[in-house]
Protein backbone atom coordinates (compact mmCIF):
# COMPACT_ATOMS: atom_id res chain seq x y z
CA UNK A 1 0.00 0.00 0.00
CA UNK A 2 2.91 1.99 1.17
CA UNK A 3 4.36 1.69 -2.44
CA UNK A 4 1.22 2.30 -4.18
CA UNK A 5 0.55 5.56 -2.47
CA UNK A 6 4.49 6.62 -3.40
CA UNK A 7 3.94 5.90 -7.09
CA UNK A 8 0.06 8.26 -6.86
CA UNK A 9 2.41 11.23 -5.50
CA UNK A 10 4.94 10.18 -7.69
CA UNK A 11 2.46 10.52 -11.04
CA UNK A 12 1.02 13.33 -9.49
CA UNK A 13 4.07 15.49 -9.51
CA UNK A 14 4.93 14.33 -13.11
CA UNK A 15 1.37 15.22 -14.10
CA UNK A 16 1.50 18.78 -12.88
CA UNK A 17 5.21 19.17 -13.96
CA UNK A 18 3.50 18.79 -17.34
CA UNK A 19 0.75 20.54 -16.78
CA UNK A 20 3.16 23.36 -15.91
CA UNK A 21 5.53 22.85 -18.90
CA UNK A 22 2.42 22.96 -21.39
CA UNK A 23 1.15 26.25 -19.98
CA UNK A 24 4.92 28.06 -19.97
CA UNK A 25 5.00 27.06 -24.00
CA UNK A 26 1.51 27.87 -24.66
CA UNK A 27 2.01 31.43 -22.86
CA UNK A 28 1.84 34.00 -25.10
CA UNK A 29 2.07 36.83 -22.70
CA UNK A 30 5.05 37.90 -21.19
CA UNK A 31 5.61 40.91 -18.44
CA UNK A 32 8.27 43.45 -19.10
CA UNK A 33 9.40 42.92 -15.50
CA UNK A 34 10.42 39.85 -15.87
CA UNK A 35 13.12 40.96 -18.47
CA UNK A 36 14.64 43.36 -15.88
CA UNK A 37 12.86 45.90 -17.89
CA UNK A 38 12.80 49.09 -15.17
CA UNK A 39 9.75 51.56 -15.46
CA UNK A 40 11.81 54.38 -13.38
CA UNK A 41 12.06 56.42 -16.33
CA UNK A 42 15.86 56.52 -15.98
CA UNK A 43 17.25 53.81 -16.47
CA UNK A 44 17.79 52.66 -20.03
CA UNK A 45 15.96 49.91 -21.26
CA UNK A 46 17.02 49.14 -24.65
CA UNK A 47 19.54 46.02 -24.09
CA UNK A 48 16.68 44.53 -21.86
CA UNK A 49 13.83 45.24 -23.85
CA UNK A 50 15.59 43.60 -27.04
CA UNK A 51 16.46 40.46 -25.20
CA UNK A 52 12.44 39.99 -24.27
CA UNK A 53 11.56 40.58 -28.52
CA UNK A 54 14.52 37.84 -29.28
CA UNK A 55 13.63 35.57 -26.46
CA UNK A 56 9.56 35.58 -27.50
CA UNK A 57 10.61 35.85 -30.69
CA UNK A 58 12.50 32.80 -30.21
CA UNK A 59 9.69 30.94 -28.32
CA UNK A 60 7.48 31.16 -31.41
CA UNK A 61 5.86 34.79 -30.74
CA UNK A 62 4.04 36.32 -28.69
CA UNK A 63 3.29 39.74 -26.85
CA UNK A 64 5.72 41.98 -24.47
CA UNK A 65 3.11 43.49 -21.81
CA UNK A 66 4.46 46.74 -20.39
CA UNK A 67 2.26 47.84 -17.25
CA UNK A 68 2.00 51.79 -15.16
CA UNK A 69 5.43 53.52 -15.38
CA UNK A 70 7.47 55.24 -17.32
CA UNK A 71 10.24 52.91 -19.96
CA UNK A 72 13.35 54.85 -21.11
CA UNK A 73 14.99 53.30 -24.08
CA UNK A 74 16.40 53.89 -27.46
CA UNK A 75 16.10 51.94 -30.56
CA UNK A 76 14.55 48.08 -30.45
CA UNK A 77 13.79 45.88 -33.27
CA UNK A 78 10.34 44.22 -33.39
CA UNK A 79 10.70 40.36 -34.68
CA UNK A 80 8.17 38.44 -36.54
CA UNK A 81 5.47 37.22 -34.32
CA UNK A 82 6.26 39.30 -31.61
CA UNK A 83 4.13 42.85 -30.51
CA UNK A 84 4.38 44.87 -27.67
CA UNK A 85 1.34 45.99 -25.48
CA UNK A 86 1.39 49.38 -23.59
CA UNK A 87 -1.43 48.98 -20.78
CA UNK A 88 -3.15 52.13 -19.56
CA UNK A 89 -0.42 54.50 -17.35
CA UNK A 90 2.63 52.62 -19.57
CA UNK A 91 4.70 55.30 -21.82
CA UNK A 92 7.51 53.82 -23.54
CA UNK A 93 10.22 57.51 -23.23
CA UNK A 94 12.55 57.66 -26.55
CA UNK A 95 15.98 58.49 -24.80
CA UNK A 96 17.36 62.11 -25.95
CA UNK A 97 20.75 60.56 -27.04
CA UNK A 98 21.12 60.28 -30.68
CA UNK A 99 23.51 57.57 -30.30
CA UNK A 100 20.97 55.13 -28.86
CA UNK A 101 18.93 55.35 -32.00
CA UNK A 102 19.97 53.11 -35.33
CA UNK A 103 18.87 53.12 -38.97
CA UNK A 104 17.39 50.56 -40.95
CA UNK A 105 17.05 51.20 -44.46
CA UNK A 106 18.40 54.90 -43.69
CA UNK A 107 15.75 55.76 -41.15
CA UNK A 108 16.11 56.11 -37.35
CA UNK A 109 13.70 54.88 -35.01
CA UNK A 110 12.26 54.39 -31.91
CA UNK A 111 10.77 51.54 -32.86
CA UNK A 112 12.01 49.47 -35.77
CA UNK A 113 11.66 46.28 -37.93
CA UNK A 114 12.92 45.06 -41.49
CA UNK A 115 11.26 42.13 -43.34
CA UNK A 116 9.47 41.00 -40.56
CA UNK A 117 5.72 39.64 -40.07
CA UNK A 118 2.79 40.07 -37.95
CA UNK A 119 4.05 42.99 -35.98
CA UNK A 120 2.55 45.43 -34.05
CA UNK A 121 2.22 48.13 -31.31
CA UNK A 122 -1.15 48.14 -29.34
CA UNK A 123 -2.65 49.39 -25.80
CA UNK A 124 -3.91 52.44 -24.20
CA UNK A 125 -0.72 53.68 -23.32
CA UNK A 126 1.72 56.17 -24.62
CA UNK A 127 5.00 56.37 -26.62
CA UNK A 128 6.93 59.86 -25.86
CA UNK A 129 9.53 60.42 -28.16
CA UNK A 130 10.99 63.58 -26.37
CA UNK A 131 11.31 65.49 -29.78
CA UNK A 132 12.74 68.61 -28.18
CA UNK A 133 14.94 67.14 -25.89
CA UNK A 134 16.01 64.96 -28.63
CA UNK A 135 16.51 68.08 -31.34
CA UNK A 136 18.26 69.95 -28.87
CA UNK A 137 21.25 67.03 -28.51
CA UNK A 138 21.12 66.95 -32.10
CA UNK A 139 22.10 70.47 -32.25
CA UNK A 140 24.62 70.60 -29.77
CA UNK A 141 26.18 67.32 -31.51
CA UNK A 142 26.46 69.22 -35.02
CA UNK A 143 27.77 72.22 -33.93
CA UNK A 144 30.51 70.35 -31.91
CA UNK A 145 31.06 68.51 -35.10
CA UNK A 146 30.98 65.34 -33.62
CA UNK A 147 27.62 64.37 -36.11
CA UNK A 148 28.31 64.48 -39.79
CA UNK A 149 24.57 64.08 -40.70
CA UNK A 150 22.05 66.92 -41.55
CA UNK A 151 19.26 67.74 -38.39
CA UNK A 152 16.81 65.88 -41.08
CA UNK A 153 18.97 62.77 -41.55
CA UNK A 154 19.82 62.81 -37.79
CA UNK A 155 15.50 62.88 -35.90
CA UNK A 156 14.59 59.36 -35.65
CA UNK A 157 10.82 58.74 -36.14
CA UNK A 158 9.10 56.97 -33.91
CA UNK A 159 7.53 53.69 -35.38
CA UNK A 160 9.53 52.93 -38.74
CA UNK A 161 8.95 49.53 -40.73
CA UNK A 162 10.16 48.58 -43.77
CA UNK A 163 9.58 45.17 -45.92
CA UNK A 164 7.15 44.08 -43.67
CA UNK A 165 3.82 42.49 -43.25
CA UNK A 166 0.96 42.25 -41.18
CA UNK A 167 1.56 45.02 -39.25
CA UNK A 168 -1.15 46.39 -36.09
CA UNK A 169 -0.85 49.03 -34.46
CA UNK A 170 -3.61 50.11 -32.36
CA UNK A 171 -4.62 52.10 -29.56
CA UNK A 172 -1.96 53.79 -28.38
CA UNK A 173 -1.37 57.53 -28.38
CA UNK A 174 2.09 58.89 -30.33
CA UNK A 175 3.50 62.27 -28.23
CA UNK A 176 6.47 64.41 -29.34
CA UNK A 177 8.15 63.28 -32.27
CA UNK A 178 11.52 64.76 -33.37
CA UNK A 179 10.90 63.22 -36.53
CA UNK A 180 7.89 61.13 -38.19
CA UNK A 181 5.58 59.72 -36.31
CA UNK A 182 5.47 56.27 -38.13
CA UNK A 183 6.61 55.59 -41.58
CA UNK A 184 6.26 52.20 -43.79
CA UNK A 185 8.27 51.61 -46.73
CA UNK A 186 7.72 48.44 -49.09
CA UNK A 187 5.23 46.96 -46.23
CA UNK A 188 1.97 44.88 -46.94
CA UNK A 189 -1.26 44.66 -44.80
CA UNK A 190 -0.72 47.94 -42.13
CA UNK A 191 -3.46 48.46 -39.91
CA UNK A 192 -3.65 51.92 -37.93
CA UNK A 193 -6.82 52.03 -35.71
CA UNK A 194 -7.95 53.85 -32.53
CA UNK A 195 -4.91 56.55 -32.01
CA UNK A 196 -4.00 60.14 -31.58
CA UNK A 197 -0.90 61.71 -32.59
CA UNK A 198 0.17 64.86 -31.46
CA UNK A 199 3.00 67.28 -30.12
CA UNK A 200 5.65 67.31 -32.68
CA UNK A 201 8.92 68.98 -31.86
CA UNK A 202 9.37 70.37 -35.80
CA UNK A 203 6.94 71.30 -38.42
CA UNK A 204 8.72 69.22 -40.71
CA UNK A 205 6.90 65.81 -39.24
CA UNK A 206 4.24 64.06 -40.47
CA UNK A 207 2.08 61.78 -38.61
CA UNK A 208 1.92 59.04 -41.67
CA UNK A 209 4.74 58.72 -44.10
CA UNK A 210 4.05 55.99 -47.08
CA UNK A 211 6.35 54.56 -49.51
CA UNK A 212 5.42 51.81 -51.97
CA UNK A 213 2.79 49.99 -49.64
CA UNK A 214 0.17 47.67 -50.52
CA UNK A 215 -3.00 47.56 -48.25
CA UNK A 216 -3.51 50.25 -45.53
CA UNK A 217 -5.92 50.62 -43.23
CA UNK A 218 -6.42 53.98 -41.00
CA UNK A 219 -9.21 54.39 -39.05
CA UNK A 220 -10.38 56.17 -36.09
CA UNK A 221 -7.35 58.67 -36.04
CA UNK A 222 -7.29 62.27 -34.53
CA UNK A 223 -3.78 63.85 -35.80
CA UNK A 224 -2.60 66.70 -34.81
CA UNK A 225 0.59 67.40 -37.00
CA UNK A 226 0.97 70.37 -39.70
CA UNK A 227 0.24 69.48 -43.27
CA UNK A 228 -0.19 67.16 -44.99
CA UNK A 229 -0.35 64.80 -41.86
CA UNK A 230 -0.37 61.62 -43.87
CA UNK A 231 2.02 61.94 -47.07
CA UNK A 232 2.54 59.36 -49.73
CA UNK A 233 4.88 58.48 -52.18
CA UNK A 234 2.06 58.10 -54.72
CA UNK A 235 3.41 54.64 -55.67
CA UNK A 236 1.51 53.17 -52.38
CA UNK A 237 -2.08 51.14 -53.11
CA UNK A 238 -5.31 49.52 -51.54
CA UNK A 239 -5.58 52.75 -49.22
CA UNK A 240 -8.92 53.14 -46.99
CA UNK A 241 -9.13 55.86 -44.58
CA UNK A 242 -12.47 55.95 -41.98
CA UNK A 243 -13.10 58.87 -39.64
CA UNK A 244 -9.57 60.20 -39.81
CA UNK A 245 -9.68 63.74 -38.23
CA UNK A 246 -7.11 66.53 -38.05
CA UNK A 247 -7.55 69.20 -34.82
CA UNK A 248 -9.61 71.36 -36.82
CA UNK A 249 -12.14 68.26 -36.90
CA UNK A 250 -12.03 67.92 -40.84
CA UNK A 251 -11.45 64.57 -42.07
CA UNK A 252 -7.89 63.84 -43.78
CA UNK A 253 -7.45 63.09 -47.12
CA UNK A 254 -4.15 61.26 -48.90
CA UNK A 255 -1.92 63.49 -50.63
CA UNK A 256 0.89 62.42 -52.28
């Protein structure tokens, strides 16, 4: 009996070591805290916050939940599969060091991805790119002639994608830009729902910057930019825009 009862609790702990195993690879969640990803709004997230899009990435997908606080970080890559969620009271803070930002396909970003699929950037929360902060170091780096590219060439946008598909981005609001707010080059399938985009550090930036897309969808967008606030290429196709208002309240219109 004695030996029957050892081999129950024996089962039973393999069962619910399984159990347990199943539920870590089916997770498809994942909190920024676990990463060591800080939300003090000083330290610098970036190396952290890249390891949790290779290690989901790496798990098959999935999304990287940020929660209340404020996440200082320069440029991270989104991978295929993998989207970040910013949660109500979560702003994701560009950094105002121009170092911390790199280029793909000659555009800085925030937030950046190259030939990757089903991507995205959803939530209630924020993203705060700092533009003035940001345009400030980039003055101060040109004049000391330590940065050999234009004020143009050197503002990283904020979202910036490029020979990509399946792309979501939803929800969240887009504050302070130095340069564009979010710009697509050669993507497929873009959805933009649900945002507002405001508070631009330059005249120069647009909210929506298109080049040689196929199948956009905005909807539900109040952008508060100069004009034009969405700009196109004219070589981008399969456009719909719903209920897409500038801060006058008229509705936008595509110009290329």
């Amino acid at each position: 009996m004695k030996n029957y009862t050892n081999m129950k609790k024996l089962f039973l702990k393999i069962f619910l070591l399984l159990v347990l195993n199943q539920g870590t690879l089916d997770a498809k969640d994942y909190n920024a805290s676990l990463f060591g990803i800080k939300s003090d709004g000083i330290t610098l997230n970036t190396q952290s916050i890249q390891k949790a899009i290779d290690f989901i990435s790496e798990k098959g997908g999935g999304k990287l939940k940020f929660y209340v606080g404020r996440y200082l970080t320069g440029s991270i890559q989104l991978k295929s599969n993998v989207s970040i969620e910013l949660n109500e009271g979560a702003v994701l803070v560009g950094t105002t060091s121009i170092y911390d930002y790199i280029g793909i396909q000659n555009a800085k970003a925030l937030i950046t991805g190259d030939g990757q699929k089903n991507i995205g950037v959803t939530g209630k929360g924020n993203i705060d790119g700092q533009g003035a902060g940001v345009m400030e170091q980039i003055a101060k780096q040109i004049q000391k002639g330590y940065l050999k590219e234009s004020t143009v060439q050197a503002r990283p946008d904020l979202i910036a994608f490029s020979n990509c598909s399946g792309i979501n981005i939803e929800g969240i609001n887009l504050q302070n830009a130095s340069g564009n707010f979010m710009a697509f080059s050669a993507c497929k399938q873009i959805s933009v729902k649900g945002m507002s985009i405001q508070k631009s550090a330059t005249r120069e930036s647009k909210a929506l910057v298109f080049k040689q897309n196929d199948g956009i969808a905005l909807e539900n967008l109040f952008i508060e930019t100069s004009e034009p606030e969405i700009q196109s290429d004219g070589q981008s196709k399969n456009i719909t825009l719903a209920n897409c208002k500038n801060a006058s309240g008229k509705n936008l219109i595509l110009k290329n």
